[in-house]
PDB file of N, CA and C in Angstrom:
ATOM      1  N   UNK A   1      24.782  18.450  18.716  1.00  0.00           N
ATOM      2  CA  UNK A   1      25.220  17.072  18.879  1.00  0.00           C
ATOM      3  C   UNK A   1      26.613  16.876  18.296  1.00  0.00           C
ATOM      4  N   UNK A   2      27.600  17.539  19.107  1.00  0.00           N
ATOM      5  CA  UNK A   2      28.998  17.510  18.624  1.00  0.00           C
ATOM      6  C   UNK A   2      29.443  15.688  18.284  1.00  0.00           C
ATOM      7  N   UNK A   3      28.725  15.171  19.494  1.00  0.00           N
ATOM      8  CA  UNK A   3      29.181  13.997  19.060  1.00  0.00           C
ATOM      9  C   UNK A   3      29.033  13.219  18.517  1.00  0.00           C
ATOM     10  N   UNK A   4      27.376  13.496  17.497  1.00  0.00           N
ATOM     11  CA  UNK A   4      27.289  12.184  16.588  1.00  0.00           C
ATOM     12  C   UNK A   4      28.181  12.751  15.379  1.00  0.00           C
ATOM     13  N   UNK A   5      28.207  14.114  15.393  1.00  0.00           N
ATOM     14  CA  UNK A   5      28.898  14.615  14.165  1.00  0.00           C
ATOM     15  C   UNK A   5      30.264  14.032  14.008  1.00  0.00           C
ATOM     16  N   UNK A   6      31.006  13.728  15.311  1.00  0.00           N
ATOM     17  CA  UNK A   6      32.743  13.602  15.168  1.00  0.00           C
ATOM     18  C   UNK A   6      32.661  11.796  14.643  1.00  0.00           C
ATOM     19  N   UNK A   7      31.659  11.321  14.863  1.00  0.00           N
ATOM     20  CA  UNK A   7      31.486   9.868  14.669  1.00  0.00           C
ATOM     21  C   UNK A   7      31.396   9.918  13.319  1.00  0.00           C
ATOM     22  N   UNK A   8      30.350  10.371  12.935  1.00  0.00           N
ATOM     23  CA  UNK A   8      30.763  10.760  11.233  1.00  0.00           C
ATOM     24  C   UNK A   8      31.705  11.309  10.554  1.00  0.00           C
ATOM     25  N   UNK A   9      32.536  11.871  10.905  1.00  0.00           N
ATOM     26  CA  UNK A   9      33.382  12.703  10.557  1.00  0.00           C
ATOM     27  C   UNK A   9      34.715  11.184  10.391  1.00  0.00           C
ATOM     28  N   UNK A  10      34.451  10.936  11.153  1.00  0.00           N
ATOM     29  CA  UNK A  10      35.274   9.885  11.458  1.00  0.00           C
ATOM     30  C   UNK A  10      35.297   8.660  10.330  1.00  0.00           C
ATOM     31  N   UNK A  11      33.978   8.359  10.319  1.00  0.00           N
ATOM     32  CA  UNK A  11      33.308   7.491   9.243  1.00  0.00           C
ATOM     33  C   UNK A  11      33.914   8.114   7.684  1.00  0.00           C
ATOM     34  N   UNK A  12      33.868   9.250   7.779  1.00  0.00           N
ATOM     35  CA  UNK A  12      33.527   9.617   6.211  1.00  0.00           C
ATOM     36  C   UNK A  12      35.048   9.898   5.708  1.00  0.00           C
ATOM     37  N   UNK A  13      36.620  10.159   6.985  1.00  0.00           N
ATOM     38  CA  UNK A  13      37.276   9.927   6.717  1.00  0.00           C
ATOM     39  C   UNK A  13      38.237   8.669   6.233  1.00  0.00           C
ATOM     40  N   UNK A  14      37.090   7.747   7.131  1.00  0.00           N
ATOM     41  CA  UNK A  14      37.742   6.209   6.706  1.00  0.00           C
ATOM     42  C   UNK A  14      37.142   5.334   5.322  1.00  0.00           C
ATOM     43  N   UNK A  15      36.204   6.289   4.840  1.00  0.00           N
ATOM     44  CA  UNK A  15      35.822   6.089   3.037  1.00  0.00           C
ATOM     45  C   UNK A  15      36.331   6.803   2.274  1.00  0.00           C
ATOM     46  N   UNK A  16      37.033   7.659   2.506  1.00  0.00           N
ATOM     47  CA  UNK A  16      37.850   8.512   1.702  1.00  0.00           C
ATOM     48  C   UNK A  16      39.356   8.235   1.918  1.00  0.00           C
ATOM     49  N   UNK A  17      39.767   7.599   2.664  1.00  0.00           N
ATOM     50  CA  UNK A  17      40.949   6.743   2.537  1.00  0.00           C
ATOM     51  C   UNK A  17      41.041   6.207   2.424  1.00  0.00           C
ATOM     52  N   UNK A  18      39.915   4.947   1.565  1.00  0.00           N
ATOM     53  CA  UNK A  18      40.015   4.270   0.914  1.00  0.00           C
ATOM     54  C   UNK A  18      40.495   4.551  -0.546  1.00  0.00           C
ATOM     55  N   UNK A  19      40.583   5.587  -1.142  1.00  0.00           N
ATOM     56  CA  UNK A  19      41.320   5.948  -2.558  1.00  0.00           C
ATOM     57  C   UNK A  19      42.428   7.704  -2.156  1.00  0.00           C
ATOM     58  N   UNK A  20      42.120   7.615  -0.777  1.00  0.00           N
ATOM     59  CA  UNK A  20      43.344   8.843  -0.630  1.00  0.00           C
ATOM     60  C   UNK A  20      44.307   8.394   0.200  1.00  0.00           C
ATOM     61  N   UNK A  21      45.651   8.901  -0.147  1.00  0.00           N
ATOM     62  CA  UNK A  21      46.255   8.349   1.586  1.00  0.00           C
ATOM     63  C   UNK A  21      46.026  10.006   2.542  1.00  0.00           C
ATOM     64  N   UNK A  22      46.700   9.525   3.984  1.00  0.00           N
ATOM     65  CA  UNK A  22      46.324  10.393   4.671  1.00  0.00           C
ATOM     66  C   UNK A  22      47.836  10.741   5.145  1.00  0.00           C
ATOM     67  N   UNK A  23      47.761  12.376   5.658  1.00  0.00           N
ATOM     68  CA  UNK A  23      49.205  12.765   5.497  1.00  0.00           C
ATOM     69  C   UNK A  23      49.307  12.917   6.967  1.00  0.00           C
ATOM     70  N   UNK A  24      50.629  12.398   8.047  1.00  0.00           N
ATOM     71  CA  UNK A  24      50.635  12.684   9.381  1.00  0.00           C
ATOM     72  C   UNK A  24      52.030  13.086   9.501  1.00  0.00           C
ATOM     73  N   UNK A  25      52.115  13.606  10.642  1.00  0.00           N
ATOM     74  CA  UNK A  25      53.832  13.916  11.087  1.00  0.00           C
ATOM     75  C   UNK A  25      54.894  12.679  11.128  1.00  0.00           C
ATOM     76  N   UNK A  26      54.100  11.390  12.010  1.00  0.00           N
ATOM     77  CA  UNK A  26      54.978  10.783  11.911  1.00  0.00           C
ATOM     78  C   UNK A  26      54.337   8.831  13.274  1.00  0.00           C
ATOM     79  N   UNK A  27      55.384   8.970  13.442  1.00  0.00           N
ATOM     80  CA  UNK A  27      54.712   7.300  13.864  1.00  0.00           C
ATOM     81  C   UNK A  27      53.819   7.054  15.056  1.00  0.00           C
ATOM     82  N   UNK A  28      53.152   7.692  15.930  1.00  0.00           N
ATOM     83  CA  UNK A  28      52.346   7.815  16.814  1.00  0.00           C
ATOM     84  C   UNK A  28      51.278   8.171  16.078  1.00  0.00           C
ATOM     85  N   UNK A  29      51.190   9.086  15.232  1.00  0.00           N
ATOM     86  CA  UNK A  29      49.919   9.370  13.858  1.00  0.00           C
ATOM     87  C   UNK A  29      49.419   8.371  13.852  1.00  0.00           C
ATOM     88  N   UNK A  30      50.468   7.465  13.171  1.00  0.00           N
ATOM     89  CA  UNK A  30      49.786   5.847  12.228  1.00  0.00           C
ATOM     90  C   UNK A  30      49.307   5.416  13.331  1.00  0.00           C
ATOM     91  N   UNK A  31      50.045   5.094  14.364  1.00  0.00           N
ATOM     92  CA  UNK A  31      49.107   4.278  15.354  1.00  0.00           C
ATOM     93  C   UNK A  31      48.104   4.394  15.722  1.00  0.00           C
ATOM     94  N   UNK A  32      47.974   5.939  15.926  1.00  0.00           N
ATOM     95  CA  UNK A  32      46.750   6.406  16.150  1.00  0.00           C
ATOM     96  C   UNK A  32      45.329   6.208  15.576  1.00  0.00           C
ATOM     97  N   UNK A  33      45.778   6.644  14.268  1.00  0.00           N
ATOM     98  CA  UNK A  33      44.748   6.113  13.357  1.00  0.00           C
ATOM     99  C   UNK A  33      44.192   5.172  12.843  1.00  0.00           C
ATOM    100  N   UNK A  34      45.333   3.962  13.013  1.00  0.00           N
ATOM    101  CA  UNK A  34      45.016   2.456  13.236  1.00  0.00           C
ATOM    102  C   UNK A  34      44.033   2.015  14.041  1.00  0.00           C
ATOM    103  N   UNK A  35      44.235   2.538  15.062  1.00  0.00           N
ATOM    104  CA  UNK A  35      43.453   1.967  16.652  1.00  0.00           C
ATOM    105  C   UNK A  35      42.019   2.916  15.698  1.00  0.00           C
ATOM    106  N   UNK A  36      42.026   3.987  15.358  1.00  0.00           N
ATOM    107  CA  UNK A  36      40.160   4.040  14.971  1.00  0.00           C
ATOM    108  C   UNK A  36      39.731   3.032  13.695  1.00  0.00           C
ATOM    109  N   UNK A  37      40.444   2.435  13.315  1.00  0.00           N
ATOM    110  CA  UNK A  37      40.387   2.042  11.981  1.00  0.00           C
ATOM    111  C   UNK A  37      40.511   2.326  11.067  1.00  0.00           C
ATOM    112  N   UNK A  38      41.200   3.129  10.738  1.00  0.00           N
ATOM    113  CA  UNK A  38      42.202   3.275   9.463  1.00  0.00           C
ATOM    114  C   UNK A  38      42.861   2.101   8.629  1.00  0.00           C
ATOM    115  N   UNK A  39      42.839   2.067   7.321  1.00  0.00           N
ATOM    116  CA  UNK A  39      42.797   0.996   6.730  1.00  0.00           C
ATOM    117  C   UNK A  39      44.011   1.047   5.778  1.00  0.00           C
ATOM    118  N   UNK A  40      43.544   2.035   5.496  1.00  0.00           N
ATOM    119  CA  UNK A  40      44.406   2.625   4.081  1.00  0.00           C
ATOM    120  C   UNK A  40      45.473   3.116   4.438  1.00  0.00           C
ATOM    121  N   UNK A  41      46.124   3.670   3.026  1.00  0.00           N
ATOM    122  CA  UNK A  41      47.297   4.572   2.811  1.00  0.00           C
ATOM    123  C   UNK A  41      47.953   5.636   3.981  1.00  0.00           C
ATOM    124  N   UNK A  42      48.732   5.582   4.989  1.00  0.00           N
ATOM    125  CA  UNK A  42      49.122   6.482   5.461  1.00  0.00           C
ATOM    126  C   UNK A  42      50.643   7.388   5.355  1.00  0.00           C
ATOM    127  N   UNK A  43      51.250   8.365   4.725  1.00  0.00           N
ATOM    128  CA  UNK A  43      51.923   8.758   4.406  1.00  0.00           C
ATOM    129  C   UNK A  43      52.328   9.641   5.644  1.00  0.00           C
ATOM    130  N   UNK A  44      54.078   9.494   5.890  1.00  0.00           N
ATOM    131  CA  UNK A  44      54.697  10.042   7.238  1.00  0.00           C
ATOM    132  C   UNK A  44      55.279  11.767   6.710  1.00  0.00           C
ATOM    133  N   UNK A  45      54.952  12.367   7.299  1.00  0.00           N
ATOM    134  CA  UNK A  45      55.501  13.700   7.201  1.00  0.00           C
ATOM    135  C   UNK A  45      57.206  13.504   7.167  1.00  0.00           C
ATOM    136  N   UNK A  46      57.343  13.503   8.648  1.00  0.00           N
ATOM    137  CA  UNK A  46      59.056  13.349   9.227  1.00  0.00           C
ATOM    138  C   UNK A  46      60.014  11.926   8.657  1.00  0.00           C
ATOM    139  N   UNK A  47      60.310  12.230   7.268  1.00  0.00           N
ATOM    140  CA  UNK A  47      61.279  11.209   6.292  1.00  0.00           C
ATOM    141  C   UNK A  47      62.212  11.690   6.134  1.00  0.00           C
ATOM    142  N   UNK A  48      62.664  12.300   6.803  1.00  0.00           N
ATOM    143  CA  UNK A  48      64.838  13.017   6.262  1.00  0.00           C
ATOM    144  C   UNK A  48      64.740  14.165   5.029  1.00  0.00           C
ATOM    145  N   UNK A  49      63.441  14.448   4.694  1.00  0.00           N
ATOM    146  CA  UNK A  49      63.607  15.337   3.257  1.00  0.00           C
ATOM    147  C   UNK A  49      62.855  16.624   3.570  1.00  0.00           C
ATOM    148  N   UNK A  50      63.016  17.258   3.054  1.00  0.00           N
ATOM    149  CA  UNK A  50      62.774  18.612   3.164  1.00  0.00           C
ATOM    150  C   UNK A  50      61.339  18.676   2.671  1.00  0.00           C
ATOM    151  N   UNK A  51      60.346  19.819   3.232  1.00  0.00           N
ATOM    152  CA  UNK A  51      58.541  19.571   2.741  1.00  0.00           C
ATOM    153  C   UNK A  51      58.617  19.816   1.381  1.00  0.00           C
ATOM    154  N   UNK A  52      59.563  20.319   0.745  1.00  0.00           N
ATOM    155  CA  UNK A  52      59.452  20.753  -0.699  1.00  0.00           C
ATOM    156  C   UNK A  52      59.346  19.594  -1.075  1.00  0.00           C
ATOM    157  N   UNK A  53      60.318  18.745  -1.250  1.00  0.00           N
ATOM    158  CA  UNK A  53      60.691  17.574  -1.447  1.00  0.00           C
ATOM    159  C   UNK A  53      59.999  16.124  -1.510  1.00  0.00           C
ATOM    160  N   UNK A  54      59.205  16.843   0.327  1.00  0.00           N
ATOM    161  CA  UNK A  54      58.202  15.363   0.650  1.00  0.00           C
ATOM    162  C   UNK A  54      56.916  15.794  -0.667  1.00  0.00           C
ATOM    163  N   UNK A  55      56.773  17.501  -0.710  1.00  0.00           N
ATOM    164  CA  UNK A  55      55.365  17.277  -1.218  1.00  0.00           C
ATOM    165  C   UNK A  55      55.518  16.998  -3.006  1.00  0.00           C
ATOM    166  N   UNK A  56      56.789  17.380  -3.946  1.00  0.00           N
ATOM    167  CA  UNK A  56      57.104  16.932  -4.826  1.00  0.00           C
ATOM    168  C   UNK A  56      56.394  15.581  -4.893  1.00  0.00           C
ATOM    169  N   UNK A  57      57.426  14.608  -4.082  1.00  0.00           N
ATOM    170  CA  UNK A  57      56.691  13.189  -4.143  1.00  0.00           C
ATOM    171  C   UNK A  57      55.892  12.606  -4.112  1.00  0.00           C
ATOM    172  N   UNK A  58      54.911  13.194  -2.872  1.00  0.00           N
ATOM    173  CA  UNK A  58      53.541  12.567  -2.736  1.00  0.00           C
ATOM    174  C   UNK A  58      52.783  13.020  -4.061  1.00  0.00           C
ATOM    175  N   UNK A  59      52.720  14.582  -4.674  1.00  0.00           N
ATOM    176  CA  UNK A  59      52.464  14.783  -5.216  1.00  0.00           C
ATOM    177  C   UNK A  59      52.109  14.426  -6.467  1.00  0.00           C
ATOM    178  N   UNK A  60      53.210  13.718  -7.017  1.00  0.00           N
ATOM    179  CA  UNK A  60      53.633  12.585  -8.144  1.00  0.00           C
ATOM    180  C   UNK A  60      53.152  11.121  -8.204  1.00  0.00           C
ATOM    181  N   UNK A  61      52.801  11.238  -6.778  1.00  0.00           N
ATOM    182  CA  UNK A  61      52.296   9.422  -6.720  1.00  0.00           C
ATOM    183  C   UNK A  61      50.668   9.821  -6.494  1.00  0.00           C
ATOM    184  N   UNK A  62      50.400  10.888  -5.703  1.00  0.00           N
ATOM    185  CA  UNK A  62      48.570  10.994  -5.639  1.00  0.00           C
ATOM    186  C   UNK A  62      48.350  12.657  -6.063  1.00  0.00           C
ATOM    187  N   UNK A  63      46.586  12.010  -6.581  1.00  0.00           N
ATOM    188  CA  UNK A  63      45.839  13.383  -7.324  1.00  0.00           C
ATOM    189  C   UNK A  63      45.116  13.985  -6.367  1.00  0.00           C
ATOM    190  N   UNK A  64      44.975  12.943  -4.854  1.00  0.00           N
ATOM    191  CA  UNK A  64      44.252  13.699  -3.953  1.00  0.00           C
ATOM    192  C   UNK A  64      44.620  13.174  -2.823  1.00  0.00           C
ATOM    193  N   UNK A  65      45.034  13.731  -1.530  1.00  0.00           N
ATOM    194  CA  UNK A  65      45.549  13.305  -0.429  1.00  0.00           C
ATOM    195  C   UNK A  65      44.438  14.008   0.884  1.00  0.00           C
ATOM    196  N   UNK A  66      44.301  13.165   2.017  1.00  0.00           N
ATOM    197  CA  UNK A  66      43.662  14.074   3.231  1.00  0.00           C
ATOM    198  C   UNK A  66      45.000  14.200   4.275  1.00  0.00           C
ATOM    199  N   UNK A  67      44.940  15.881   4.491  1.00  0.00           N
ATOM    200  CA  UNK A  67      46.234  16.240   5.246  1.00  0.00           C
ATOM    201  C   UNK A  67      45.457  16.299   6.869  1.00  0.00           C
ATOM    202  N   UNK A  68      46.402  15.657   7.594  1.00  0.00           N
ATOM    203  CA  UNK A  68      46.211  15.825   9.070  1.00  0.00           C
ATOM    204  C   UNK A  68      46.948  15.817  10.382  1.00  0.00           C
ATOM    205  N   UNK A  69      47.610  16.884  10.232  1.00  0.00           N
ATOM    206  CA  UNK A  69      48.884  17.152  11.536  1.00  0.00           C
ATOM    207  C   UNK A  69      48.260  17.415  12.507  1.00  0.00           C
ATOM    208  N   UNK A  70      49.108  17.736  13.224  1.00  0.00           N
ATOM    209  CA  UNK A  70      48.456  17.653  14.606  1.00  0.00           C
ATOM    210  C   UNK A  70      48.014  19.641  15.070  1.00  0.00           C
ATOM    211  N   UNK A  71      47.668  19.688  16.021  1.00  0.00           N
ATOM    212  CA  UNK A  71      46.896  20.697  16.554  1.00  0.00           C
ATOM    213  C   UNK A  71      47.541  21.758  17.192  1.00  0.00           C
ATOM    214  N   UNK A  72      48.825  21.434  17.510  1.00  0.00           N
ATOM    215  CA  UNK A  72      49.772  22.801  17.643  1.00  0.00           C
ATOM    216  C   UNK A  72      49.834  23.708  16.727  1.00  0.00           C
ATOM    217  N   UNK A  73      50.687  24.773  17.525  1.00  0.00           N
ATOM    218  CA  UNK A  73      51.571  25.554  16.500  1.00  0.00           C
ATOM    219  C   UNK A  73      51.974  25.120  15.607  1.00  0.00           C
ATOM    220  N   UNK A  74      53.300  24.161  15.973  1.00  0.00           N
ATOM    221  CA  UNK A  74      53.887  23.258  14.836  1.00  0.00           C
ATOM    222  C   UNK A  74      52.604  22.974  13.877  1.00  0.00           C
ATOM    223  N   UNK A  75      52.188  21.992  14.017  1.00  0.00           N
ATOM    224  CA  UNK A  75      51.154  21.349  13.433  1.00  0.00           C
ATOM    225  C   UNK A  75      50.296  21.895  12.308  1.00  0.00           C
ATOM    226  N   UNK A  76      49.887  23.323  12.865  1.00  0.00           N
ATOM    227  CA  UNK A  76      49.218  24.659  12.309  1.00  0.00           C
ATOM    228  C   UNK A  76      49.966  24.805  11.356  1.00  0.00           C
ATOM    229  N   UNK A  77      51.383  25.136  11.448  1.00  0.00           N
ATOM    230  CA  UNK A  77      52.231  25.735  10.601  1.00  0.00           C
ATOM    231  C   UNK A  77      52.423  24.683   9.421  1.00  0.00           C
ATOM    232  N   UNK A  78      52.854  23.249   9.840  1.00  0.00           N
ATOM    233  CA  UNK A  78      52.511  22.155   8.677  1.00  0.00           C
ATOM    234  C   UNK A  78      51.761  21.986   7.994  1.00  0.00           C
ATOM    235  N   UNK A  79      50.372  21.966   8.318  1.00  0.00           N
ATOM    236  CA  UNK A  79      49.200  21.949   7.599  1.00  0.00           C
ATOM    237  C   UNK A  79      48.838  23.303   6.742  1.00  0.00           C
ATOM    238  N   UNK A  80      49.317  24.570   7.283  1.00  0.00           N
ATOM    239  CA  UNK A  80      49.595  25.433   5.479  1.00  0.00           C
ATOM    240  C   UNK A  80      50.517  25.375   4.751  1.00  0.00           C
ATOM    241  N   UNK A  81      51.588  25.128   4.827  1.00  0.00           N
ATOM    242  CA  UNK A  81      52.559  25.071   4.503  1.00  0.00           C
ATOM    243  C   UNK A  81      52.840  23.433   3.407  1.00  0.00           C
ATOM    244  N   UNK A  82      52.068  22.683   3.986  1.00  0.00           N
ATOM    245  CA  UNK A  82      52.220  21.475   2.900  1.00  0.00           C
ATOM    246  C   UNK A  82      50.508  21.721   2.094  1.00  0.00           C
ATOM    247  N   UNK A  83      49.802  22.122   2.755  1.00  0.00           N
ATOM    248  CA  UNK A  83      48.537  22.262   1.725  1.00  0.00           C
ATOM    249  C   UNK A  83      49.106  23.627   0.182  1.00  0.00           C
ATOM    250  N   UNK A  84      49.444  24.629   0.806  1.00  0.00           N
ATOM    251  CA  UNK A  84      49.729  25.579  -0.022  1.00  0.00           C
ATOM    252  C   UNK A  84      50.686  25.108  -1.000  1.00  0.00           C
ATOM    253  N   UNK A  85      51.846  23.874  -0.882  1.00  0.00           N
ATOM    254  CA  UNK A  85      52.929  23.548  -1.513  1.00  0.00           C
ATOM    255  C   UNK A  85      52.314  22.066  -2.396  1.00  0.00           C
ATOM    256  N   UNK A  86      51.485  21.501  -1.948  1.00  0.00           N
ATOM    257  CA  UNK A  86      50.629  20.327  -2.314  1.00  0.00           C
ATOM    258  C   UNK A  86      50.046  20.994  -3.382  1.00  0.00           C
ATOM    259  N   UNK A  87      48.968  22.216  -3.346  1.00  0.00           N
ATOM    260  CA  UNK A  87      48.216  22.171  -4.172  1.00  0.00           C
ATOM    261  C   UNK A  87      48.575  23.276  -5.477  1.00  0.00           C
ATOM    262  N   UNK A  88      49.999  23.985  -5.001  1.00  0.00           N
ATOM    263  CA  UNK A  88      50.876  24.371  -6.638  1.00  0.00           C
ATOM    264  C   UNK A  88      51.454  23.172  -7.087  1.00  0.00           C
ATOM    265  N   UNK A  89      51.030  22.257  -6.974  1.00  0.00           N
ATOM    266  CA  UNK A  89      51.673  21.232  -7.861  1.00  0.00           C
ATOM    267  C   UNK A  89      50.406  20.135  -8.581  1.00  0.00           C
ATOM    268  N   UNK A  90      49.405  21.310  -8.400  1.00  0.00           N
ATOM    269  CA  UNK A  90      48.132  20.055  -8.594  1.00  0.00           C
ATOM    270  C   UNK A  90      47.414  19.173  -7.583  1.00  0.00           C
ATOM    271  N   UNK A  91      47.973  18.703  -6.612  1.00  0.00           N
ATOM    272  CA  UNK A  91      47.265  17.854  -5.668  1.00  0.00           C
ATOM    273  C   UNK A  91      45.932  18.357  -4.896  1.00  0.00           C
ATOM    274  N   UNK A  92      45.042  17.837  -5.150  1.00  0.00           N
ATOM    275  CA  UNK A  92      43.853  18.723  -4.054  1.00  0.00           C
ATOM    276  C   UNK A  92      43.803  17.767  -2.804  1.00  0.00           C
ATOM    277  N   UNK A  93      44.059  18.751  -2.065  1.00  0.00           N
ATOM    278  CA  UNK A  93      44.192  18.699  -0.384  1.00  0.00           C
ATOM    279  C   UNK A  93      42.843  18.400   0.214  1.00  0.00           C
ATOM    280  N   UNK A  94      42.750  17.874   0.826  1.00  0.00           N
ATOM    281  CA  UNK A  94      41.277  17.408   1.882  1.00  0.00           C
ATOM    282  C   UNK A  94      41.831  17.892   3.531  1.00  0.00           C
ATOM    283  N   UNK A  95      41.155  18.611   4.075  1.00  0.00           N
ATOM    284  CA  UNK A  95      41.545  19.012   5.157  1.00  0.00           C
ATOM    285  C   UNK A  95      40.062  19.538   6.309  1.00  0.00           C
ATOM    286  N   UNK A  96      38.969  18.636   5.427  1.00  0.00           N
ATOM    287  CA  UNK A  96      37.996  18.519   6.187  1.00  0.00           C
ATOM    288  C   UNK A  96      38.279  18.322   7.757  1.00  0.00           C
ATOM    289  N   UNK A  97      38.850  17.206   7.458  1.00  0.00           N
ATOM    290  CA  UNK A  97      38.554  16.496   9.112  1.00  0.00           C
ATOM    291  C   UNK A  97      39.711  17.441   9.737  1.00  0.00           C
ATOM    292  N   UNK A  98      40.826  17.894   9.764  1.00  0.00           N
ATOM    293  CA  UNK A  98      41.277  18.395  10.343  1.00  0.00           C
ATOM    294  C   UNK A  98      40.613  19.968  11.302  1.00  0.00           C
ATOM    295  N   UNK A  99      39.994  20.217  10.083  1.00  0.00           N
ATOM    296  CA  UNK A  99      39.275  21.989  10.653  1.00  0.00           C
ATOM    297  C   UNK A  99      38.363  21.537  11.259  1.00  0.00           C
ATOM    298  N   UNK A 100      37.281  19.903  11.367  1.00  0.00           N
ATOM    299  CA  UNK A 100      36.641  19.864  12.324  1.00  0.00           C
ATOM    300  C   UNK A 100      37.175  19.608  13.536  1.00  0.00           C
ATOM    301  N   UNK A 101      37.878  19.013  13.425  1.00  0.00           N
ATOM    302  CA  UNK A 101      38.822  18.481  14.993  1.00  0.00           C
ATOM    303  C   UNK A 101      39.536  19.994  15.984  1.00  0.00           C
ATOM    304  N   UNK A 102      40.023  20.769  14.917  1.00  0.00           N
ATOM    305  CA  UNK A 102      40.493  22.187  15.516  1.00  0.00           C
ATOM    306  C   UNK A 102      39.188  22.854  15.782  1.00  0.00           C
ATOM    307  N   UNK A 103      38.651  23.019  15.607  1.00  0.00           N
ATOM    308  CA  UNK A 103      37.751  23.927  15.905  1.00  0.00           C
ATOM    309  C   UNK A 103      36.650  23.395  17.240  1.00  0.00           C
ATOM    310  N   UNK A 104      36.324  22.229  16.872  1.00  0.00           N
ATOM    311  CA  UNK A 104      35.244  21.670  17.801  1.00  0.00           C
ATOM    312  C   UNK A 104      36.007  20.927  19.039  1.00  0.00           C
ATOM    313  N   UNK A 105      37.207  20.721  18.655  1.00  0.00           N
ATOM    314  CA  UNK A 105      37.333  19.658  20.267  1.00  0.00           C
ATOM    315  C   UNK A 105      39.048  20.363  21.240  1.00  0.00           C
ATOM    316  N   UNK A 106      38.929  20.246  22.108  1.00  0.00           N
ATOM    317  CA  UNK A 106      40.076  20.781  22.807  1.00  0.00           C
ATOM    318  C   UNK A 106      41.497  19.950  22.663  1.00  0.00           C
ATOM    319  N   UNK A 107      41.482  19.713  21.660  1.00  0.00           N
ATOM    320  CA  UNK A 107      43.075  18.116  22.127  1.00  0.00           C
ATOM    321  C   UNK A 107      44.251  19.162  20.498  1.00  0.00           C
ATOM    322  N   UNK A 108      45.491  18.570  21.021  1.00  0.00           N
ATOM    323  CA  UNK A 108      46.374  19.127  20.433  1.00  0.00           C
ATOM    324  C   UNK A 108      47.447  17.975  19.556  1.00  0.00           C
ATOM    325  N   UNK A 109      46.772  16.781  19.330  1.00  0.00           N
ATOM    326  CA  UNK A 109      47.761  15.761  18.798  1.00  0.00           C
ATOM    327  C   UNK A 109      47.147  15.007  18.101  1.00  0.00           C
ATOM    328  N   UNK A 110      47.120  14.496  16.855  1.00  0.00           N
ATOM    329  CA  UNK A 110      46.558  12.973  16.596  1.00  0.00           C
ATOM    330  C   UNK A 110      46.326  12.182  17.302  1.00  0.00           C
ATOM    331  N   UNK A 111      47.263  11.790  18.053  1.00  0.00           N
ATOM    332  CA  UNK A 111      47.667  10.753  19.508  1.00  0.00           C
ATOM    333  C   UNK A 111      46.124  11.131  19.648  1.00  0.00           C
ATOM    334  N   UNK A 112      45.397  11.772  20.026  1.00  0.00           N
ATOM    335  CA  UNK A 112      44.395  12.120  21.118  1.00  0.00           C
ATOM    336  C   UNK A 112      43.266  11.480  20.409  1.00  0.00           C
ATOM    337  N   UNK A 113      43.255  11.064  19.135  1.00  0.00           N
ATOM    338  CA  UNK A 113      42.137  10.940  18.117  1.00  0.00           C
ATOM    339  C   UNK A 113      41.145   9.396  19.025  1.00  0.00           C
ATOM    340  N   UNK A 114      42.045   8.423  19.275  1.00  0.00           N
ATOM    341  CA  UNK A 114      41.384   7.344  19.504  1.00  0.00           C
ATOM    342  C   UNK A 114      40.771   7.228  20.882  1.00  0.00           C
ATOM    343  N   UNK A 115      41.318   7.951  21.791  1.00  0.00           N
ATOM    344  CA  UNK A 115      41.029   8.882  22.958  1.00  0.00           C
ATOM    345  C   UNK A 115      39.486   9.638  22.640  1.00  0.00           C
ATOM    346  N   UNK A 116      39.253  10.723  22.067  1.00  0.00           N
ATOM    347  CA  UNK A 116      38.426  11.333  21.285  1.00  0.00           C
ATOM    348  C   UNK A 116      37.283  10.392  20.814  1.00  0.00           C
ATOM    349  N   UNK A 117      37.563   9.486  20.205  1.00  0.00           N
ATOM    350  CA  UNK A 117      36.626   8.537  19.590  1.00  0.00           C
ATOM    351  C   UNK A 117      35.573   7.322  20.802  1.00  0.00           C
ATOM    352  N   UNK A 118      36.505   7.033  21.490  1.00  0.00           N
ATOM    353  CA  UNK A 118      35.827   6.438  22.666  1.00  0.00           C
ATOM    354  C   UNK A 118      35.086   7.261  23.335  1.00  0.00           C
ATOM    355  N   UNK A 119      35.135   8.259  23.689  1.00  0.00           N
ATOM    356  CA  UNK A 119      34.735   9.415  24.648  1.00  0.00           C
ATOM    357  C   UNK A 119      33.333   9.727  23.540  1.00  0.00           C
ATOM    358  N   UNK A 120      33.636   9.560  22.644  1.00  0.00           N
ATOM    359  CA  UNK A 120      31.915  10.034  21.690  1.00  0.00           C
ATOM    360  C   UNK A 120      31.480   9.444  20.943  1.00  0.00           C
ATOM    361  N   UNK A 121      31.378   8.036  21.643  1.00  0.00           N
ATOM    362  CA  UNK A 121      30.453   6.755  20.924  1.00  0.00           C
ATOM    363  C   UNK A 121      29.339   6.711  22.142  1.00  0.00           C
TER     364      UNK A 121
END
């Protein structure tokens, strides 16, 4: 039952961003995640600064963040690359929902999430 699971998955990310923010590439993310209901904190990848830089900061402002780029290459490559740099600085990374979304469903973008969500209610 892939799909009651992604409904939860869904659920259990929008109680955990209630005290985490959530990390995306950039402004189609937020929207995205808006339209499922997303409430909370969302933090933009693509800000003019370098990932060292972005994850310094976030780092400094939160003790725990959920990371969620998108499903490419790119995307792939972001999501180790800021988890591995996030969590030498202390931050513990949440990247639940992301490894369920890669693994179980065919889509390659955030964009696709609210798409995704209608399709498995």
């Amino acid at each position: 039952m892939r799909e009651n699971k992604f409904v939860r998955e869904v659920e259990y990310v929008l109680r955990d961003n209630i005290n985490s923010p959530i990390i995306v590439e950039g402004d189609h993310d937020v929207s995205a995640l808006r339209e499922i209901g997303v409430t909370g904190e969302i933090i933009k990848i693509n800000q003019g600064v370098s990932i060292e830089n972005f994850c310094s900061r976030v780092s400094s402002e939160h003790t725990k963040v959920i990371l969620l780029t998108d499903f490419d290459r790119k995307g792939i490559d972001l999501q180790s690359k800021i988890s591995t740099i996030l969590q030498s600085y202390g931050c513990k990374v949440n990247s639940r929902f992301w490894y369920f979304i890669d693994h179980s469903f065919k889509i390659k973008s955030v964009e696709d999430l609210p798409w995704l969500l209608r399709e498995n209610q």
